[in-house]
Protein backbone atom coordinates (compact mmCIF):
# COMPACT_ATOMS: atom_id res chain seq x y z
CA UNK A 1 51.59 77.38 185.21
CA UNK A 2 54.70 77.81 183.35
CA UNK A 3 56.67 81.38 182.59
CA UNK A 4 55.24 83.09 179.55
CA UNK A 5 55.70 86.49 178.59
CA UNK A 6 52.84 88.56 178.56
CA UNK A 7 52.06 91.63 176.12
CA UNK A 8 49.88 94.24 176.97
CA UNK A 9 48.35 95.47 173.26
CA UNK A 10 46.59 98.78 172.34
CA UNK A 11 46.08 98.35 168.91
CA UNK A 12 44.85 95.98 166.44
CA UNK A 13 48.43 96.75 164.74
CA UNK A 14 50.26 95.84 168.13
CA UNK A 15 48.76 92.98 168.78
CA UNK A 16 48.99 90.79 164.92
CA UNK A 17 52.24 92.22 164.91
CA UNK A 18 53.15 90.89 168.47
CA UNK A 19 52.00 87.27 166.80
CA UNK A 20 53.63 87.74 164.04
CA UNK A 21 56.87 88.22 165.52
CA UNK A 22 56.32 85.30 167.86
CA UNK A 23 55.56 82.35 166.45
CA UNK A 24 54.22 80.38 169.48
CA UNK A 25 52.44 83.35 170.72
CA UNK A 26 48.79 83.25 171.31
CA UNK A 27 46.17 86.33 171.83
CA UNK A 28 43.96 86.13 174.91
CA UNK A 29 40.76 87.56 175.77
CA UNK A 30 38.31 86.33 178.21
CA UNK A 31 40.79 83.46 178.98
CA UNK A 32 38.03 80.71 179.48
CA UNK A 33 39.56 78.39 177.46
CA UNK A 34 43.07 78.87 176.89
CA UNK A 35 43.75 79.18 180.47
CA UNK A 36 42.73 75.73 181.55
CA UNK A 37 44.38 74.91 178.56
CA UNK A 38 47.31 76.16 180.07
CA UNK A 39 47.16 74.94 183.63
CA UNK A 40 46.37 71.65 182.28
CA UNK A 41 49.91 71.88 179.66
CA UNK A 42 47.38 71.24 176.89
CA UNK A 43 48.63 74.60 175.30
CA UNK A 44 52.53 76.37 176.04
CA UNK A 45 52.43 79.66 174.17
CA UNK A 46 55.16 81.31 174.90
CA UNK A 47 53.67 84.46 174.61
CA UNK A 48 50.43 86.15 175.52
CA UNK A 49 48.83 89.20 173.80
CA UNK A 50 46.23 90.17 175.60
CA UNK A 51 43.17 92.27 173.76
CA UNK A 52 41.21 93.63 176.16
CA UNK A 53 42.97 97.08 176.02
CA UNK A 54 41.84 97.18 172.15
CA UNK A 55 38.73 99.64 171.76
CA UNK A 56 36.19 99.37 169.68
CA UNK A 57 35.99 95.35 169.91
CA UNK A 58 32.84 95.00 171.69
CA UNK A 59 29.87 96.96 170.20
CA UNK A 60 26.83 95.55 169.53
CA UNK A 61 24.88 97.27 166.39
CA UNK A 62 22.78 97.03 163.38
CA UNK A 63 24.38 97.19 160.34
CA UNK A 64 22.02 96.92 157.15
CA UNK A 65 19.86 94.37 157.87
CA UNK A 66 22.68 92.50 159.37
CA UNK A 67 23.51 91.54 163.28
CA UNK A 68 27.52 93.06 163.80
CA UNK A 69 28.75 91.68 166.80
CA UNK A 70 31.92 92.95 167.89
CA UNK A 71 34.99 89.89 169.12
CA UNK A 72 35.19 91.13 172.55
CA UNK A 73 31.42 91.14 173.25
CA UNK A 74 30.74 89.17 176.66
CA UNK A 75 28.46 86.42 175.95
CA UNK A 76 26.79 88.26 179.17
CA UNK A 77 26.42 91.65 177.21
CA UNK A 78 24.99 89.55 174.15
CA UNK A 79 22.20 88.07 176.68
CA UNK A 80 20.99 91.52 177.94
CA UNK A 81 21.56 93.26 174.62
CA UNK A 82 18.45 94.87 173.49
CA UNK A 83 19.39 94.71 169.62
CA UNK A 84 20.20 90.78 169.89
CA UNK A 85 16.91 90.53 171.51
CA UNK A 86 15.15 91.82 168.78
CA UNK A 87 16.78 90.94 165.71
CA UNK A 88 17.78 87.29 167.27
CA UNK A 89 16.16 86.19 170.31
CA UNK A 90 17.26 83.10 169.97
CA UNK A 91 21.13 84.03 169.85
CA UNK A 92 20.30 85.71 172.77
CA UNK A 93 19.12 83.26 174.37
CA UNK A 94 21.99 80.69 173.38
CA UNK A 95 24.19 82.90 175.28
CA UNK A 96 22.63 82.73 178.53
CA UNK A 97 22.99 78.92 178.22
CA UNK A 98 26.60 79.45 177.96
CA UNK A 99 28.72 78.61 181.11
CA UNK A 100 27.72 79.84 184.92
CA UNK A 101 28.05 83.89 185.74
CA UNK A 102 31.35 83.98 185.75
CA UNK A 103 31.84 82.61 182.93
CA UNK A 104 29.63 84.27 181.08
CA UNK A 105 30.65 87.61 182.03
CA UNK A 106 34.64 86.75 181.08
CA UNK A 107 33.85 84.48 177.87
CA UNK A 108 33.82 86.24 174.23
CA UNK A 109 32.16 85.86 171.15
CA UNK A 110 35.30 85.99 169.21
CA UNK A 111 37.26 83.64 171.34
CA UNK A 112 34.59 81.17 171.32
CA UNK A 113 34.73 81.49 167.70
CA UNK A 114 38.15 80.84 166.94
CA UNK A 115 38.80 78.14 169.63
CA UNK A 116 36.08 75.79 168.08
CA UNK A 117 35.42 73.89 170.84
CA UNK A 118 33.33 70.23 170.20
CA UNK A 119 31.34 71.47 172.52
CA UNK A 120 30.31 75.45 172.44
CA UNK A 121 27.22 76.90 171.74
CA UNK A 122 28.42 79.94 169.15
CA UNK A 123 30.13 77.18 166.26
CA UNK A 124 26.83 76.26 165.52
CA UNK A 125 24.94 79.59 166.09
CA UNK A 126 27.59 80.72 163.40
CA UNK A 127 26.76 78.01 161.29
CA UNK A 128 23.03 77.67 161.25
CA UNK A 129 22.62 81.81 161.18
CA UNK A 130 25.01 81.77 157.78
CA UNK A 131 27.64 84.28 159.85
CA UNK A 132 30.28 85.87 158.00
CA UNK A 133 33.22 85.89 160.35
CA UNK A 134 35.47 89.88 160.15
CA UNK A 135 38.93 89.59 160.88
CA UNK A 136 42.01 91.82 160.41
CA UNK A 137 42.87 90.42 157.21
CA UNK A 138 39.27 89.17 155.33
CA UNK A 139 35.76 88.38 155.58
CA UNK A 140 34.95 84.60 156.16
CA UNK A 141 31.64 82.56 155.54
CA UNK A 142 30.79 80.66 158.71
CA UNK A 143 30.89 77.42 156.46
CA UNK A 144 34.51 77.94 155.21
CA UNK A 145 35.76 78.66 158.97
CA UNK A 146 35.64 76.00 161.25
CA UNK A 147 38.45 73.15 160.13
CA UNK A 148 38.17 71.07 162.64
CA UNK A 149 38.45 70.00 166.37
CA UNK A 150 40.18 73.40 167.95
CA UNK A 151 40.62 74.08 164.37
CA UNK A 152 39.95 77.41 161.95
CA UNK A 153 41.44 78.78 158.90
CA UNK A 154 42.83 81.71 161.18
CA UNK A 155 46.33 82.45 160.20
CA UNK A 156 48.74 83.10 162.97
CA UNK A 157 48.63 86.78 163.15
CA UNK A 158 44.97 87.33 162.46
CA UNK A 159 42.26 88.35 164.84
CA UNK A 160 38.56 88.08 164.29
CA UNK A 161 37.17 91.64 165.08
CA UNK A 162 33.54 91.03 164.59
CA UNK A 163 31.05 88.39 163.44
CA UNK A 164 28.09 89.64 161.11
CA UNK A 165 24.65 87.25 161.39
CA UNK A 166 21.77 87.59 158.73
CA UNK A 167 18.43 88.15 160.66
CA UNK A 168 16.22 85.10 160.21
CA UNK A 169 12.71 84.95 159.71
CA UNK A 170 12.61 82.45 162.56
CA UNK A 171 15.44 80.45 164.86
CA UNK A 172 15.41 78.61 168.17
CA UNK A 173 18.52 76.74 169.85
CA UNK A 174 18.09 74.23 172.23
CA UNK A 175 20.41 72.65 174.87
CA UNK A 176 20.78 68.92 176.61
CA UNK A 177 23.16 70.44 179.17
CA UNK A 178 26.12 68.52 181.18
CA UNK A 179 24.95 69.28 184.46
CA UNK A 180 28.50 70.03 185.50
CA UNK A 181 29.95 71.98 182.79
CA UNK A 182 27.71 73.82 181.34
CA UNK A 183 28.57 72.47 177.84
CA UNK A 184 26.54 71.14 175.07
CA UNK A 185 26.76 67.47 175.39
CA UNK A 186 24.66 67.55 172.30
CA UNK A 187 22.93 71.25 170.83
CA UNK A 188 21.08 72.12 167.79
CA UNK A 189 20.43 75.65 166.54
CA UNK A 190 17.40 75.76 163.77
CA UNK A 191 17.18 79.12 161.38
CA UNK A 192 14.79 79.37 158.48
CA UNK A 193 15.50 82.13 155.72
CA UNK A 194 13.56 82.92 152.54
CA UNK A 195 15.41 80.46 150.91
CA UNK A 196 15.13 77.62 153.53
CA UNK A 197 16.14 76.57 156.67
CA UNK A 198 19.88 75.70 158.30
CA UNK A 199 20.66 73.19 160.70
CA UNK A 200 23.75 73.11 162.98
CA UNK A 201 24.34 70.74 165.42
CA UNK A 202 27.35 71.56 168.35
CA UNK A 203 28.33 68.98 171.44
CA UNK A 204 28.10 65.66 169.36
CA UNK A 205 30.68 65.86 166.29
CA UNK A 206 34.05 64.75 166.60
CA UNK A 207 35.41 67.72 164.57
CA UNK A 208 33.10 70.24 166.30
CA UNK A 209 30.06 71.69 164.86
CA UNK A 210 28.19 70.95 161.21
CA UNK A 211 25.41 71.08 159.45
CA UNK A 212 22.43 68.66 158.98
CA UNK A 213 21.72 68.53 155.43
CA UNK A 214 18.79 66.42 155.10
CA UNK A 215 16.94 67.68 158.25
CA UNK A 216 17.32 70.88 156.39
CA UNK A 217 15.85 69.34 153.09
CA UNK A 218 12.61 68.24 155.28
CA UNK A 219 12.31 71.36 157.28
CA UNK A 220 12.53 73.30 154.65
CA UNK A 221 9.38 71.88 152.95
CA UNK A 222 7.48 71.51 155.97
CA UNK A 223 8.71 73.67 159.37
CA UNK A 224 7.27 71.38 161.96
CA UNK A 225 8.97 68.94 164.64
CA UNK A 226 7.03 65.72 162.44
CA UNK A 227 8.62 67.02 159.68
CA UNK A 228 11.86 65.21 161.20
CA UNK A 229 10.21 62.26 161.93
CA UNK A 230 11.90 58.82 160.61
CA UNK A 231 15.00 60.34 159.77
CA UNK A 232 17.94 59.15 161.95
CA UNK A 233 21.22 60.37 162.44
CA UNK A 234 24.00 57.77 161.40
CA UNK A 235 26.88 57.65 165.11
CA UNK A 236 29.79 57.27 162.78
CA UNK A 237 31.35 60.47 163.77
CA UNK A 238 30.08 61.28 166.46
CA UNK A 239 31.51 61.44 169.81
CA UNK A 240 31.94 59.09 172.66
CA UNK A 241 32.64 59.51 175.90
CA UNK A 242 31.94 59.21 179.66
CA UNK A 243 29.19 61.91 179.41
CA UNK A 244 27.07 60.12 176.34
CA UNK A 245 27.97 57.27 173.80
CA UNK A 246 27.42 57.74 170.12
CA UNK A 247 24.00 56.12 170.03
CA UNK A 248 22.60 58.26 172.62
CA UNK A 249 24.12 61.84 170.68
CA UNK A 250 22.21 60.71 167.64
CA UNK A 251 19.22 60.00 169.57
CA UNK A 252 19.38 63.29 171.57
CA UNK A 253 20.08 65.34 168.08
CA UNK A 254 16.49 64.19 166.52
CA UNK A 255 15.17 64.91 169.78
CA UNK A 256 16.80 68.92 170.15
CA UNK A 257 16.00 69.03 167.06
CA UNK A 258 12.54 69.16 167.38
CA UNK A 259 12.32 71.08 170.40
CA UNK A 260 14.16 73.64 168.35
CA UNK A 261 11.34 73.89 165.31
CA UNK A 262 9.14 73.76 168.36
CA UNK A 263 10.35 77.09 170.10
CA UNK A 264 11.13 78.67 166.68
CA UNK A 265 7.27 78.30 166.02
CA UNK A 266 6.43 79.64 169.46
């Protein structure tokens, strides 16, 4: 690890201010990514502002008819919460698939959110769910956020405080874990709403999470697994690597994909 300087913030105030006034600064909160990052000399802020100290950053609650989820939620307190259980089991669920214990109990929604990993599980809860993502400075549609690999349309100085999910009628996410890691090596989060059905797939794009338009199109007419049957996913894109070519992503997609109509329809 290199020197850094390390801030210490109270406020929401303190700490976009702190980021403001240093350029290569970066905030911090459960530290499960940008710390590797960091060992590895991936990422060199020169500053750190951490925002654990912030209150009011972590509450889980109802708000309408909408799922508020505060930035600094654990994805361990999501798991056990009794109000994600009921208004999104699924969500739930997808974040006690996330990591080991440790992990899990460190992690954040928020900085899941805006690190955009290839690979997490939230991107494409976000995505299939319709989220609107809170920050300090505007509310942002879960479409219009994620800009690709390790990439959102966060400014410097702005935080995400919260991320709001609409309730769906139905929604399942399913996994095909790296045994190692923990991370998606290909997942795929199903929602249906009154006005149809969303499709995100996380682990397999280059760019990190997106949408499946035309499994959305069939699902939406017919909510079964044979709905999605004969329609293939075209590998230009999609990622490549020691843990699973192309070829077998868009293989595994189809298949999580229908696992995920499965468990949404019990």
């Amino acid at each position: 690890m290199y020197e850094f300087t390390y801030h210490g913030a109270r406020a929401l105030d303190e700490a976009t201010a702190l980021l403001a006034e240093n350029g290569d600064a970066k905030p911090i909160a459960g530290g499960q990514s940008l710390l590797p990052m960091m060992k590895f000399r991936l990422a060199s802020p020169s500053d750190l502002v951490d925002l654990n100290k912030i209150a009011g950053l972590n509450g889980i609650a109802m708000e309408g008819d909408l799922l508020a989820i505060g930035a600094m939620a654990r994805h361990a307190e999501v798991h056990v919460s009794p109000v994600v259980q009921q208004a999104i089991p699924a969500l739930a669920a997808l974040a006690g698939l996330i990591g080991d214990p440790a992990v899990r109990h460190r992690g954040t929604l928020g900085g899941s959110l805006a690190n955009n990993d290839p690979n997490a599980d939230y991107p494409a809860a976000a995505l299939a769910l319709g989220a609107t993502i809170v920050t300090t400075k505007r509310e942002i549609a879960a479409d219009d956020f994620f800009a690709g690999l390790f990439e959102t349309v966060l400014e410097p100085d702005e935080l995400i405080t919260k991320a709001r999910f609409p309730v769906p009628q139905k929604a399942a996410y399913q996994k095909f874990r790296n045994p190692a890691s923990r991370y998606a090596i290909v997942g795929v989060f199903v929602a249906t709403f009154s006005d149809g059905v969303r499709v995100a797939v996380t682990g397999a794009g280059t760019s990190g999470a997106f949408r499946l338009p035309e499994f959305e199109a069939a699902l939406t007419g017919r909510f079964e697994p044979a709905a999605l049957e004969g329609i293939s996913v075209p590998e230009d894109g999609l990622a490549s690597d020691i843990h699973a070519s192309a070829e077998y992503r868009a293989h595994l997609i189809g298949v999580m994909a229908r696992r995920a109509v499965a468990a949404a329809n019990g």
